[in-house]
C-alpha atoms as a PDB file:
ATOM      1  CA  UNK A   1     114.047  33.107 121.532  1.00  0.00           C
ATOM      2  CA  UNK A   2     112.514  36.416 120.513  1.00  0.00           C
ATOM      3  CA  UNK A   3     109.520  37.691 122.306  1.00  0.00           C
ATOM      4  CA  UNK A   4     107.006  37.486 118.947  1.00  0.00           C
ATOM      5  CA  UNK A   5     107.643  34.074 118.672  1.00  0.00           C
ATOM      6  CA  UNK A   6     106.559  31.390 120.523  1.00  0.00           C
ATOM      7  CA  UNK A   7     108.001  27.681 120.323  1.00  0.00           C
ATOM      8  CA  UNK A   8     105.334  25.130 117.712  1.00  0.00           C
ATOM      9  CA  UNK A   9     103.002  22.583 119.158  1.00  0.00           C
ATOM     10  CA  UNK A  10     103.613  19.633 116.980  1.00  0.00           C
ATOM     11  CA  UNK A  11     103.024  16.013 117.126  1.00  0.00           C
ATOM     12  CA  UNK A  12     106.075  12.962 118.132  1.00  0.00           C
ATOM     13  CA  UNK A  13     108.617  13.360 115.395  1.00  0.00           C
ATOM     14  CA  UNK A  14     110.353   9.731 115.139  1.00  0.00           C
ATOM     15  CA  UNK A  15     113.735  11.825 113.917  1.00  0.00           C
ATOM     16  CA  UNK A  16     113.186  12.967 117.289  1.00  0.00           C
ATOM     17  CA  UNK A  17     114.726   9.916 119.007  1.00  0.00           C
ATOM     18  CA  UNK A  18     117.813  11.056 120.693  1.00  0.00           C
ATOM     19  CA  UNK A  19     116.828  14.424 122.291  1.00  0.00           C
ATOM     20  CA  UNK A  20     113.753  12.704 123.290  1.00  0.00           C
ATOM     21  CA  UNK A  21     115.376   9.512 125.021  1.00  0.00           C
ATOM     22  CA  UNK A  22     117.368  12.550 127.435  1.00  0.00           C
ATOM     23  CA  UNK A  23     114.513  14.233 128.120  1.00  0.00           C
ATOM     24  CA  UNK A  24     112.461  11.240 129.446  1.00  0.00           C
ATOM     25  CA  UNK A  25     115.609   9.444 130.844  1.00  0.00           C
ATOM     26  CA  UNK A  26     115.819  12.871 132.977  1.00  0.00           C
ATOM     27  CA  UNK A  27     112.431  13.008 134.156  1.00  0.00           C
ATOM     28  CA  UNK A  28     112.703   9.782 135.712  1.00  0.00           C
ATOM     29  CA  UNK A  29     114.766  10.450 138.935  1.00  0.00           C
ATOM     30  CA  UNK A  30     116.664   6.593 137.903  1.00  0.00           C
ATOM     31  CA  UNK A  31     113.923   5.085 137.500  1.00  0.00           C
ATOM     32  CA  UNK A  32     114.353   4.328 134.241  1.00  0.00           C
ATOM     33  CA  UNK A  33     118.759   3.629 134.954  1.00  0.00           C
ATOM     34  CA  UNK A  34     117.532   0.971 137.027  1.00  0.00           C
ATOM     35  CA  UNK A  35     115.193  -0.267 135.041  1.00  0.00           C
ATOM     36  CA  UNK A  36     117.511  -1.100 131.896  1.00  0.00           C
ATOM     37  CA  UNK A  37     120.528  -1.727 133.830  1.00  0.00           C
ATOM     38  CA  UNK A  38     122.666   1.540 133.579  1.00  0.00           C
ATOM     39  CA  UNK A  39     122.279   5.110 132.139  1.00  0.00           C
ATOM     40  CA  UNK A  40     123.867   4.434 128.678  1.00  0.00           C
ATOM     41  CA  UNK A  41     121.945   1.226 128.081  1.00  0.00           C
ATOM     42  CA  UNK A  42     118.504   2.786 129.374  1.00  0.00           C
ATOM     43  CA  UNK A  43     119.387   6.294 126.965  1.00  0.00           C
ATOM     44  CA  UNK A  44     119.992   3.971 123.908  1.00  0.00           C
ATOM     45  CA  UNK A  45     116.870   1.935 124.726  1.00  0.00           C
ATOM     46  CA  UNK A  46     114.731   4.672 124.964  1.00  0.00           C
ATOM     47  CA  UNK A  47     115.767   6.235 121.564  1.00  0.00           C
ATOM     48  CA  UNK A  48     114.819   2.994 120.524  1.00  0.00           C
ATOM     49  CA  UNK A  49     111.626   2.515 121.809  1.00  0.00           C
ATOM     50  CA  UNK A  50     110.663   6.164 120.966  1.00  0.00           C
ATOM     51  CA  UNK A  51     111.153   5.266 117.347  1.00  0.00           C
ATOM     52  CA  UNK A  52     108.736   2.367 117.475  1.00  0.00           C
ATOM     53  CA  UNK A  53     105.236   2.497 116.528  1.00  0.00           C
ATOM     54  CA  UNK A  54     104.030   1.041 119.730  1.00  0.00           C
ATOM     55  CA  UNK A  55     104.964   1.264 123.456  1.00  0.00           C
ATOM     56  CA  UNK A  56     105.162   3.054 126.526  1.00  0.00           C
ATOM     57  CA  UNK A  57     107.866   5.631 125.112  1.00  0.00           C
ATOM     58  CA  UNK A  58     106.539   5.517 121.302  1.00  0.00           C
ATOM     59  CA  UNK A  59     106.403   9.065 119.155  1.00  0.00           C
ATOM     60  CA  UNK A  60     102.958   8.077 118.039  1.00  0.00           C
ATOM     61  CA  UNK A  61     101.708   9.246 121.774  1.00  0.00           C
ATOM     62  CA  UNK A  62     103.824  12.413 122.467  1.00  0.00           C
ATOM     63  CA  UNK A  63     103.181  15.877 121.875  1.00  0.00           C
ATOM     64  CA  UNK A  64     106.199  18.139 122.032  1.00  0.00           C
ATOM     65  CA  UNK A  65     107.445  21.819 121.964  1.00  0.00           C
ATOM     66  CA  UNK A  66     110.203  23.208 119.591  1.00  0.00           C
ATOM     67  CA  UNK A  67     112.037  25.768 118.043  1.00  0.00           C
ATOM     68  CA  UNK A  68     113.715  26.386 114.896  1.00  0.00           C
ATOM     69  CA  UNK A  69     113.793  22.349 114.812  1.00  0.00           C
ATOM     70  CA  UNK A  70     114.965  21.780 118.404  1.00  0.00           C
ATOM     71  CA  UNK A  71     112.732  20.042 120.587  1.00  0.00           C
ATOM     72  CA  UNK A  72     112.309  21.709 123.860  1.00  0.00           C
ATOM     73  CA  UNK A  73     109.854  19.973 125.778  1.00  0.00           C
ATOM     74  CA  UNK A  74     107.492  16.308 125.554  1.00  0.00           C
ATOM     75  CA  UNK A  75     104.407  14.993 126.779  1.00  0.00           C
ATOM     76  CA  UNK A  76     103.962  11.097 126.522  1.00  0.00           C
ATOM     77  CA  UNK A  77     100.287   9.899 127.499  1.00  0.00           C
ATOM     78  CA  UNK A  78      97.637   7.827 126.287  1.00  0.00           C
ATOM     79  CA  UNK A  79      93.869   6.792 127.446  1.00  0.00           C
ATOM     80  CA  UNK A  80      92.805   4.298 129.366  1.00  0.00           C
ATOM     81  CA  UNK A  81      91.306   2.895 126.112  1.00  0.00           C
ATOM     82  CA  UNK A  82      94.927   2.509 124.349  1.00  0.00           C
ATOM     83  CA  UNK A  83      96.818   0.719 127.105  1.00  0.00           C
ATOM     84  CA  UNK A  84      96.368  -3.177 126.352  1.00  0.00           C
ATOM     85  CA  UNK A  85      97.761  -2.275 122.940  1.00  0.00           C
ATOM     86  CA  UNK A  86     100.548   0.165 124.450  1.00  0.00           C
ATOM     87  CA  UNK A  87     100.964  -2.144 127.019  1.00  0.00           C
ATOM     88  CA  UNK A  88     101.938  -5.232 124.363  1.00  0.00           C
ATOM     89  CA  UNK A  89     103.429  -3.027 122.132  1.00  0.00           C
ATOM     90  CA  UNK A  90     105.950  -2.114 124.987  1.00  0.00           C
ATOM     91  CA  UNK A  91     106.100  -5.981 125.555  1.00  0.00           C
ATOM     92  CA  UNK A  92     106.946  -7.170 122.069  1.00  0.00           C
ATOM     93  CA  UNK A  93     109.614  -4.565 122.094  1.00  0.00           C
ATOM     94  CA  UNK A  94     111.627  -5.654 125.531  1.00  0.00           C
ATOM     95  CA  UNK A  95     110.915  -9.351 124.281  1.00  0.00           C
ATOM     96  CA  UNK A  96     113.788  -8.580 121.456  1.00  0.00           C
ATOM     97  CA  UNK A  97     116.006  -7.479 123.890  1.00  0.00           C
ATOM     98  CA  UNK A  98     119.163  -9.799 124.955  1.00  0.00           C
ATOM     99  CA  UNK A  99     118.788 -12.518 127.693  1.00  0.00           C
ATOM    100  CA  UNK A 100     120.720 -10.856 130.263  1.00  0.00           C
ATOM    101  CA  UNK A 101     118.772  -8.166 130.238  1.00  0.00           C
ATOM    102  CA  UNK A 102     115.259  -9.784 129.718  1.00  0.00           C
ATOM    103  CA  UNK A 103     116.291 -11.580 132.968  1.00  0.00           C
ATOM    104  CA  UNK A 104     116.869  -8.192 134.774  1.00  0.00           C
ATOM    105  CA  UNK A 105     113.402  -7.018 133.363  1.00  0.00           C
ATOM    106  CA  UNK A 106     111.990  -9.841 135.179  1.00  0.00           C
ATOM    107  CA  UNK A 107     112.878  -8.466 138.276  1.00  0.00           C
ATOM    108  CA  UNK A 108     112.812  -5.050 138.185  1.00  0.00           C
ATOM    109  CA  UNK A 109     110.081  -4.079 136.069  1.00  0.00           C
ATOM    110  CA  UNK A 110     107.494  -5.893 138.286  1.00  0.00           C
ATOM    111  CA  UNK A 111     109.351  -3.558 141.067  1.00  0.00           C
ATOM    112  CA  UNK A 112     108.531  -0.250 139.277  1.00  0.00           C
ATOM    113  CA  UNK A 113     105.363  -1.350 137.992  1.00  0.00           C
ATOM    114  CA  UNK A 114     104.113  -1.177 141.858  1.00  0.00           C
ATOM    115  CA  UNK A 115     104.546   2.193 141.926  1.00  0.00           C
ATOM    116  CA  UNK A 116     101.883   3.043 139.396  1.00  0.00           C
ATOM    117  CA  UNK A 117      98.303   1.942 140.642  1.00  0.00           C
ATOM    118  CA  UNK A 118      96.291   0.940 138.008  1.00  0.00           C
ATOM    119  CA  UNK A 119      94.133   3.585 135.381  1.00  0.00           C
ATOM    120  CA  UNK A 120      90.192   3.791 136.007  1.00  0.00           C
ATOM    121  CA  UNK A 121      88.439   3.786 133.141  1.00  0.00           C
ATOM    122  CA  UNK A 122      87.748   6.680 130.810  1.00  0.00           C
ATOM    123  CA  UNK A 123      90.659   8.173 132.374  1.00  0.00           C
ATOM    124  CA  UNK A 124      94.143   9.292 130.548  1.00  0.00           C
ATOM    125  CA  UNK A 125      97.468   8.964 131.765  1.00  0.00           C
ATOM    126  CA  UNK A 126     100.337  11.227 131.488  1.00  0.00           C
ATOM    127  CA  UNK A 127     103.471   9.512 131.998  1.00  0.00           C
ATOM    128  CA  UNK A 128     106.122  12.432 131.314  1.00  0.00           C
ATOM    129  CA  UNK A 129     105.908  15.534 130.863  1.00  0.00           C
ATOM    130  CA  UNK A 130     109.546  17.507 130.408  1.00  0.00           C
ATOM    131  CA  UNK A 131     111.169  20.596 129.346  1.00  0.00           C
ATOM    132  CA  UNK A 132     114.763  21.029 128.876  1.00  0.00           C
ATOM    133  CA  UNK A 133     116.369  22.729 131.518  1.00  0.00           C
ATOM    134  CA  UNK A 134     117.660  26.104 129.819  1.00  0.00           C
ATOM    135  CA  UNK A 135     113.733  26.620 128.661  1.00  0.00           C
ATOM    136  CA  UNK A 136     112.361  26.163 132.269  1.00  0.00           C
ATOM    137  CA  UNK A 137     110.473  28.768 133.754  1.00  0.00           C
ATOM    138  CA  UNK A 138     108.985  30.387 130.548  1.00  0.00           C
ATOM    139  CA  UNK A 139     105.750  28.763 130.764  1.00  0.00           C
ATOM    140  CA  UNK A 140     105.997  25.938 128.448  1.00  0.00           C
ATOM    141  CA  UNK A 141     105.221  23.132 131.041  1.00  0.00           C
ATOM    142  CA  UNK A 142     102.181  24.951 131.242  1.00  0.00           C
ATOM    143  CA  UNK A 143     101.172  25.213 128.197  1.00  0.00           C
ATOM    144  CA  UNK A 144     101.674  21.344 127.061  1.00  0.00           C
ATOM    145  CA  UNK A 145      99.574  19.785 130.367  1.00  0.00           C
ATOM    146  CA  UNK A 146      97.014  21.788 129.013  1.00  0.00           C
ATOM    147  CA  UNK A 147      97.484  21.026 125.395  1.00  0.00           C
ATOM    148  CA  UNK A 148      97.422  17.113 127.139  1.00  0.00           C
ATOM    149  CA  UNK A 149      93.960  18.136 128.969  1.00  0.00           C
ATOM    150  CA  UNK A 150      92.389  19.692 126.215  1.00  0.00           C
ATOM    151  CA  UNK A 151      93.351  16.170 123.829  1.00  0.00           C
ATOM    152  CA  UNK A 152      92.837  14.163 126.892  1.00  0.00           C
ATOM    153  CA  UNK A 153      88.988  15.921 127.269  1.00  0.00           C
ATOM    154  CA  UNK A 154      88.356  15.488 123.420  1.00  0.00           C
ATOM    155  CA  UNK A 155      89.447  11.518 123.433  1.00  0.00           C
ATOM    156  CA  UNK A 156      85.997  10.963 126.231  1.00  0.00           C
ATOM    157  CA  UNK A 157      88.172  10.767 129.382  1.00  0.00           C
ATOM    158  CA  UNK A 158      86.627  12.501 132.158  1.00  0.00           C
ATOM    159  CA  UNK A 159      90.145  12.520 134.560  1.00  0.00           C
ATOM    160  CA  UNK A 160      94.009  12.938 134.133  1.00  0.00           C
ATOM    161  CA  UNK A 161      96.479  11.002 136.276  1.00  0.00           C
ATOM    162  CA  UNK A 162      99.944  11.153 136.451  1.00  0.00           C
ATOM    163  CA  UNK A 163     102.759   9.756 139.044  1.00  0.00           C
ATOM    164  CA  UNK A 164     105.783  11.750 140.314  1.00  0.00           C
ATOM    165  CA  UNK A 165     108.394  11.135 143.088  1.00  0.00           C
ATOM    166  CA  UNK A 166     107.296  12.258 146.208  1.00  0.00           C
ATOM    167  CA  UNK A 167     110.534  14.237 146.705  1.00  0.00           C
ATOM    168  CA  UNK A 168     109.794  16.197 143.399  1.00  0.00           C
ATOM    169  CA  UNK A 169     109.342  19.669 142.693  1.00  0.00           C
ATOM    170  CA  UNK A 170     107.172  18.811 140.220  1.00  0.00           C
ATOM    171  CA  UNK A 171     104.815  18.413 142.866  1.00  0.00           C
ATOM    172  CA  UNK A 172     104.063  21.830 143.399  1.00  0.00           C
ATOM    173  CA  UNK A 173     103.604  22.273 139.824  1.00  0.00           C
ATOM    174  CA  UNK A 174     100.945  20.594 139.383  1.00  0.00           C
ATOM    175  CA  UNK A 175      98.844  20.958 142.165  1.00  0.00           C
ATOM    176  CA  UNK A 176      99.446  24.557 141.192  1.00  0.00           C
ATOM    177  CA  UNK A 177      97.315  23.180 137.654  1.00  0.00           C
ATOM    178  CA  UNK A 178      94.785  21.904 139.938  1.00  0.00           C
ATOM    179  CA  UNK A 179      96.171  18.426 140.624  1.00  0.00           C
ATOM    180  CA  UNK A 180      95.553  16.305 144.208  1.00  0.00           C
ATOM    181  CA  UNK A 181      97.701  13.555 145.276  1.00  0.00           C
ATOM    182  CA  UNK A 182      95.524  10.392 145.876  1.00  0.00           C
ATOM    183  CA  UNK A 183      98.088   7.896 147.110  1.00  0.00           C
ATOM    184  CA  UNK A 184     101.898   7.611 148.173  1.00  0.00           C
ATOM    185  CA  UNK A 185     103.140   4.609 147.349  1.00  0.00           C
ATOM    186  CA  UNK A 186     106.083   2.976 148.352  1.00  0.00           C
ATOM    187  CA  UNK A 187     108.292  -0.246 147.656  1.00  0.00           C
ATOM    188  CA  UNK A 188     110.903  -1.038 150.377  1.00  0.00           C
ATOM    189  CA  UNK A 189     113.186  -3.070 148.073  1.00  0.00           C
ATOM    190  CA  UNK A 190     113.422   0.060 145.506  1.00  0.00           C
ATOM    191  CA  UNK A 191     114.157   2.179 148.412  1.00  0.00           C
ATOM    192  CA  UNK A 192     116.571   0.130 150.569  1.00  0.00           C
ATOM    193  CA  UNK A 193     118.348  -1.195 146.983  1.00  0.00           C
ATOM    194  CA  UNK A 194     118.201   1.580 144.473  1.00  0.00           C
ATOM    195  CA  UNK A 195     117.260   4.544 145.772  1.00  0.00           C
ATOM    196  CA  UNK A 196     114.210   4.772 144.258  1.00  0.00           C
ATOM    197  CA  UNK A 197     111.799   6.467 146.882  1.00  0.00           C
ATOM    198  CA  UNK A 198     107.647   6.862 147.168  1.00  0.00           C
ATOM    199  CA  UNK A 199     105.953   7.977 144.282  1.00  0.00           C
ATOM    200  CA  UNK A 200     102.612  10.356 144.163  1.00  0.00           C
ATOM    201  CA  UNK A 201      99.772   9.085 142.234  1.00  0.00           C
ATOM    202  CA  UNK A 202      98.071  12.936 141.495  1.00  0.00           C
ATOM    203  CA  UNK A 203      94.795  13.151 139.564  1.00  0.00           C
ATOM    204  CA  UNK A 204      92.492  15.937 138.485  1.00  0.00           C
ATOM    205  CA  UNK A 205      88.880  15.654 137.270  1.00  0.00           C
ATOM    206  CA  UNK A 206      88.713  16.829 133.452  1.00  0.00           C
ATOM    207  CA  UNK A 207      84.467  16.976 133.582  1.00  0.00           C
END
């Protein structure tokens, strides 16, 4: 990357799909291998669901980082205001899925679900926020939680939350951006069973 240029802010591209689904299927620690049954099936899924118009992993709600058409680094998020319709969006989506798997989803997604307390109003949630790993360290992390502030400011919501793994590094990062943990949440049955340990909820006022 040369030193005059800098990577383009640019809105969810649905061509996208692929690079995207690694991205998020790396930021979440196997969460998201457990929650569609295996790291292949979960990678395809969320190329899937990143091409659909609703849902939790949809283009229509990322903002992303690239250069020279390569995307480097994704935010997923939406306010308060937009989950119901995220929320059955997501739902209509996993409802097409095959039996055997619906019938894991009825198990495990409850599960997972506990580990993110519910939004407050007028508040916006960030649900992922990654940059590939040979980019790390050059400030673009940075730069797209506060593209995702200034957006989340200008859509009315007055605080940002996000959840990360209690374990993470990511931690620092963003209380370094001003972030404060306000619970630690854990669910025995992910931990004894999967691995899956306490989660953060962090959350900074945006007013």
């Amino acid at each position: 990357m040369r030193a005059n240029r800098e990577p383009t802010l640019a809105a969810g591209l649905a061509g996208d799909a692929r690079p995207a689904a690694a991205l998020i299927l790396a930021s979440g620690r196997g969460n998201y291998e457990y929650l569609f049954a295996g790291k292949a099936a979960a990678g395809h899924r969320l190329a899937r669901y990143w091409r659909a118009r609703q849902g939790w992993f949809s283009h229509r709600y990322a903002l992303t980082l690239r250069w020279r058409g390569r995307l480097l680094a994704l935010a997923l998020g939406y306010a308060e205001a937009d989950g119901a319709a995220i929320d059955a969006g997501m739902l209509r989506c996993l409802a097409r899925e095959p039996a055997a798997l619906r019938r894991h989803l009825d198990a495990a997604l409850p599960l997972l679900l506990s580990l993110v307390p519910r939004l407050p109003q007028d508040a916006y949630y960030l649900q992922n926020l990654v940059v590939v790993a040979g980019s790390r360290g050059q400030g673009l992390g940075t730069r797209l939680l506060r593209q995702v502030e200034t957006g989340a400011r200008q859509a009315g919501c007055r605080e940002l939350h996000l959840d990360v793994a209690a374990d993470s590094r990511a931690l620092a990062f963003y209380r370094r951006h001003g972030y404060a943990v306000r619970a630690e949440i854990r669910v025995p049955e992910l931990a004894a069973g999967h691995a899956i340990g306490p989660h953060c909820r962090m959350q900074k006022p945006l007013v």
